[in-house]
Protein backbone atom coordinates (compact mmCIF):
# COMPACT_ATOMS: atom_id res chain seq x y z
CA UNK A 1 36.57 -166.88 -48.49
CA UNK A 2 40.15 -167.88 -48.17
CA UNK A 3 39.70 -170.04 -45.04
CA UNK A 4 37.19 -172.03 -46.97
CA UNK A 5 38.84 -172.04 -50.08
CA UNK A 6 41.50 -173.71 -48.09
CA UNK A 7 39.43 -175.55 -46.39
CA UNK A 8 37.57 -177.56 -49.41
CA UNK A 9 41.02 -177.77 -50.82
CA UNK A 10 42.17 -179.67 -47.51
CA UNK A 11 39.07 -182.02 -47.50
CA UNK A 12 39.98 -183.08 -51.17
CA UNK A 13 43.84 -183.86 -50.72
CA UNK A 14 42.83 -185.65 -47.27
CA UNK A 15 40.78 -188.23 -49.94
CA UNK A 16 43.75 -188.56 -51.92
CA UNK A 17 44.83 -192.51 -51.38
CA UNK A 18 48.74 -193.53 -51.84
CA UNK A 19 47.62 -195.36 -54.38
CA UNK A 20 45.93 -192.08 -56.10
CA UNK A 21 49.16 -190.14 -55.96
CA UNK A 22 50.66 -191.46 -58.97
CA UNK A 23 47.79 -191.16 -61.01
CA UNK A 24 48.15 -188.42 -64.08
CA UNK A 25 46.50 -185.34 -63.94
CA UNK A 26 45.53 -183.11 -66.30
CA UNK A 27 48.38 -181.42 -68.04
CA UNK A 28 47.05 -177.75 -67.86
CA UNK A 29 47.03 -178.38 -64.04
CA UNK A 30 50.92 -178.23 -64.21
CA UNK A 31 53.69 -176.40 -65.88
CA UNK A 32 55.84 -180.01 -65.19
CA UNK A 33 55.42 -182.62 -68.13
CA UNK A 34 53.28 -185.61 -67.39
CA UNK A 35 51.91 -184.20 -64.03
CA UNK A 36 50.77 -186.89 -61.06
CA UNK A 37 48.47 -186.04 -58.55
CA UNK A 38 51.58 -186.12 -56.07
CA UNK A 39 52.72 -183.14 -58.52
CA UNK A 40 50.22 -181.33 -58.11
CA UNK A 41 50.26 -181.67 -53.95
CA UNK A 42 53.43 -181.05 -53.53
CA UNK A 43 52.43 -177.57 -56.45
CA UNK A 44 50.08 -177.12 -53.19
CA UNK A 45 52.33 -177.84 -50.47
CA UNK A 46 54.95 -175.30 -51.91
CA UNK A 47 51.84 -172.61 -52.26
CA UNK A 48 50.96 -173.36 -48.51
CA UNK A 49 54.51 -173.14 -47.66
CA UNK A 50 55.08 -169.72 -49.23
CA UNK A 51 51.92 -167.91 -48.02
CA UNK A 52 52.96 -167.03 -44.19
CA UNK A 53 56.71 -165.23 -46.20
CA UNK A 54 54.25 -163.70 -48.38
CA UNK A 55 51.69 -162.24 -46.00
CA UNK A 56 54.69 -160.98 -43.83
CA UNK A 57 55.60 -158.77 -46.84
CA UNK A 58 58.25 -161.10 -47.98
CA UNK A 59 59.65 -161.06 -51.98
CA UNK A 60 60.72 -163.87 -53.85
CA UNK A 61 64.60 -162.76 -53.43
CA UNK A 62 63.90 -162.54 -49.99
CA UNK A 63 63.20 -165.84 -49.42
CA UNK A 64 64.89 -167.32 -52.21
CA UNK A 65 64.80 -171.39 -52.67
CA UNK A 66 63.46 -172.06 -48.72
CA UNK A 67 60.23 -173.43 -50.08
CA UNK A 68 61.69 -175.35 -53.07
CA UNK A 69 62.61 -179.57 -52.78
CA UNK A 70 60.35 -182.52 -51.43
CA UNK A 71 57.97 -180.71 -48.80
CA UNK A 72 55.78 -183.91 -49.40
CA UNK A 73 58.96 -186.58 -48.11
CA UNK A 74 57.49 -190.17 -47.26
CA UNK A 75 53.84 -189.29 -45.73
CA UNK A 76 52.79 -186.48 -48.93
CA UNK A 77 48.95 -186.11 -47.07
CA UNK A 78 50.33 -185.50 -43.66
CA UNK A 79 53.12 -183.41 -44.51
CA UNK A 80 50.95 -181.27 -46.48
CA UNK A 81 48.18 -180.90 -43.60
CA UNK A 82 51.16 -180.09 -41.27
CA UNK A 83 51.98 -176.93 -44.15
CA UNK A 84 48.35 -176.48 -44.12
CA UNK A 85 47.63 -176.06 -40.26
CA UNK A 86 50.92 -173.76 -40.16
CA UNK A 87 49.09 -171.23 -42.79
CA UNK A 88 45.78 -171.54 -41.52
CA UNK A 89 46.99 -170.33 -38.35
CA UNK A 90 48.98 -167.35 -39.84
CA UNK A 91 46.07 -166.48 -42.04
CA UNK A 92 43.33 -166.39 -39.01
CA UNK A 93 45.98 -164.09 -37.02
CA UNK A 94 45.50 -159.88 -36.86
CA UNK A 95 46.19 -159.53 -40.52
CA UNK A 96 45.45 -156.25 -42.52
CA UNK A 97 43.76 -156.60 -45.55
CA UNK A 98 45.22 -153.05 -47.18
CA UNK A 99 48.71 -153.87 -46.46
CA UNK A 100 50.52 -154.78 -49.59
CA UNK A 101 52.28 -158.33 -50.62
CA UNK A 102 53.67 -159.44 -53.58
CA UNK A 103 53.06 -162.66 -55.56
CA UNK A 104 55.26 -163.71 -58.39
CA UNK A 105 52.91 -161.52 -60.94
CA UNK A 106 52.94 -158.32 -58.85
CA UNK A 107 51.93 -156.40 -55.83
CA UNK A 108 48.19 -156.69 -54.30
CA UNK A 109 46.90 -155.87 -51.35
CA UNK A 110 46.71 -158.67 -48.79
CA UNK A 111 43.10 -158.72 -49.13
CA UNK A 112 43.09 -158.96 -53.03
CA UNK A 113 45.82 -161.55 -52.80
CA UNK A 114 43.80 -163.68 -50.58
CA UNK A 115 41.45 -163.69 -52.94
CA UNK A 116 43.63 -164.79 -55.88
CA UNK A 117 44.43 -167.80 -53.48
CA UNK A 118 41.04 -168.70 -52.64
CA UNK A 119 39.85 -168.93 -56.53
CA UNK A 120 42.53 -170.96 -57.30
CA UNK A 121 42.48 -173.28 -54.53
CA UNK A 122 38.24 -173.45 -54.31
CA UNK A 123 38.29 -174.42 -58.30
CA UNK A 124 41.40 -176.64 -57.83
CA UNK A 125 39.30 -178.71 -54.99
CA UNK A 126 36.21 -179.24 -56.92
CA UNK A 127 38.58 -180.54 -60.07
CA UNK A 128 40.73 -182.85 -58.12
CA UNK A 129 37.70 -184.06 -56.47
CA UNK A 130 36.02 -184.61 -59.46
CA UNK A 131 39.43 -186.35 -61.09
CA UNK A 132 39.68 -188.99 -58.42
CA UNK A 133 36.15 -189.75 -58.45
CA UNK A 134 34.73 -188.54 -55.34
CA UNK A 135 31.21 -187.30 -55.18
CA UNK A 136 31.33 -184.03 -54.13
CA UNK A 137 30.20 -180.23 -53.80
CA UNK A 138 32.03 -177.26 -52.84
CA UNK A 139 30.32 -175.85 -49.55
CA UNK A 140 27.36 -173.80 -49.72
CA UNK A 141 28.74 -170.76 -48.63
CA UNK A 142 32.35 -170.67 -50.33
CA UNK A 143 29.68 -171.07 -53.57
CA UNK A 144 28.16 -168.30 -52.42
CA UNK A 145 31.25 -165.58 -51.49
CA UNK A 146 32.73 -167.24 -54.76
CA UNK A 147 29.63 -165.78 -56.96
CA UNK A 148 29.54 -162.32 -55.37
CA UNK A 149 33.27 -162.12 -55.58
CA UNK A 150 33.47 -163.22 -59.29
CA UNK A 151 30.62 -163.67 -61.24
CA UNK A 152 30.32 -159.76 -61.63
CA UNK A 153 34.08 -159.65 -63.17
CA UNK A 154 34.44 -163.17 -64.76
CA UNK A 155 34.97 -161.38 -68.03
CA UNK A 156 37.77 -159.81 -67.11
CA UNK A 157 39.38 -162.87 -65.02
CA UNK A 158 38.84 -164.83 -67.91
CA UNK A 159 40.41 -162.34 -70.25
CA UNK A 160 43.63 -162.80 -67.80
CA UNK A 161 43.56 -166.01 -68.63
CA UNK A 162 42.25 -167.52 -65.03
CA UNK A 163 39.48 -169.04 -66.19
CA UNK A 164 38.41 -170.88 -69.70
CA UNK A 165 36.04 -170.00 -71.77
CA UNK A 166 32.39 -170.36 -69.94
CA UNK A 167 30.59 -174.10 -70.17
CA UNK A 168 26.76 -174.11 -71.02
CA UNK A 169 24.94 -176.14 -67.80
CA UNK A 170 21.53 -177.05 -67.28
CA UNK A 171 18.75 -174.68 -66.56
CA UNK A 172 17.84 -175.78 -63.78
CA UNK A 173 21.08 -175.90 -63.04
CA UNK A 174 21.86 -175.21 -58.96
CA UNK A 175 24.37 -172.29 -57.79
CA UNK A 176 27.78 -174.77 -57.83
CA UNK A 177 26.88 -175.32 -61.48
CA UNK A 178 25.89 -171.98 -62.78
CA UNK A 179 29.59 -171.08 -61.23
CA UNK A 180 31.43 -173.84 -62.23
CA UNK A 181 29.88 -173.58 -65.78
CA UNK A 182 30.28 -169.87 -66.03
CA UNK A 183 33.71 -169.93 -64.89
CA UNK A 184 34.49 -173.13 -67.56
CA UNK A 185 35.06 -175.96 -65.39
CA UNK A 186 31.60 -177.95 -65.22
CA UNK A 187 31.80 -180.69 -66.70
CA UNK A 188 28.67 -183.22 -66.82
């Protein structure tokens, strides 16, 4: 589910025109003031970035300010596919999903972190996406792991604070939009 998480995420920013990367972005997407798309790539790029120290078992001390600064630097799309590619590769290698990591909020198994990842970067795609204008879906099957993997616990995600309250959709409504609106980011 990561891999495609990742995946979606990549397709989005890889839509993202210069010309798009000073545009504003939704302020909750940020914990910077008047967030730009570029913000919130180079909030991506730094997430990439981290993920290899962090599946190696690495802490925040460890690697202290490695990851912090301009990843982005004068091409932001190819400089973030170049973090991307570097992760994707670590995260496809023999890793054990028991073995424990720790994100900035606590300790997880590898697996569980992975999974943290994926919602946030699956739910991220489908809202830039939508932002810039695009038409488009999150793949079938990331839909699909997404719903088995949270639909059963959504209460208690959302009462972490992940996800906002849950958006009425359609009846008829197809899978994307029965997630998206149960995990509060549909939006018509």
């Amino acid at each position: 589910m990561f891999l495609q998480a990742d995946a979606a995420l990549r397709s989005v920013i890889d839509q993202i025109t210069p010309e798009q990367l000073d545009q504003r972005a939704p302020a909750e997407w940020s914990q910077k003031a008047n967030p730009t798309l570029r913000d919130i790539l180079a909030d991506h790029a730094e997430d990439e970035a981290w993920l290899p120290a962090v599946l190696a078992g690495r802490t925040i001390d460890e690697v202290g300010d490695a990851y912090k600064g301009d990843l982005l630097g004068e091409d932001p799309i190819g400089n973030y596919d170049r973090i991307n590619e570097a992760t994707t590769k670590v995260v496809t290698g023999d890793l054990d999903p028991n073995k424990v990591v720790h994100l900035s909020y606590g300790d997880y198994s590898l697996g569980e972190a992975l999974q943290h990842t994926a919602l946030y970067r699956a739910f991220q795609a489908w809202s830039i996406a939508h932002h810039i204008g695009l038409d488009y879906s999150l793949p079938d099957e990331l839909v699909e792991n997404l719903w088995e993997q949270i639909a059963p616990d959504i209460e208690m995600w959302r009462g972490f604070g992940v996800f906002p309250p849950e958006v009425p959709v359609p009846a008829d409504a197809n899978r994307e939009v029965q997630l998206l609106g149960k995990a509060g980011y549909w939006r018509e």
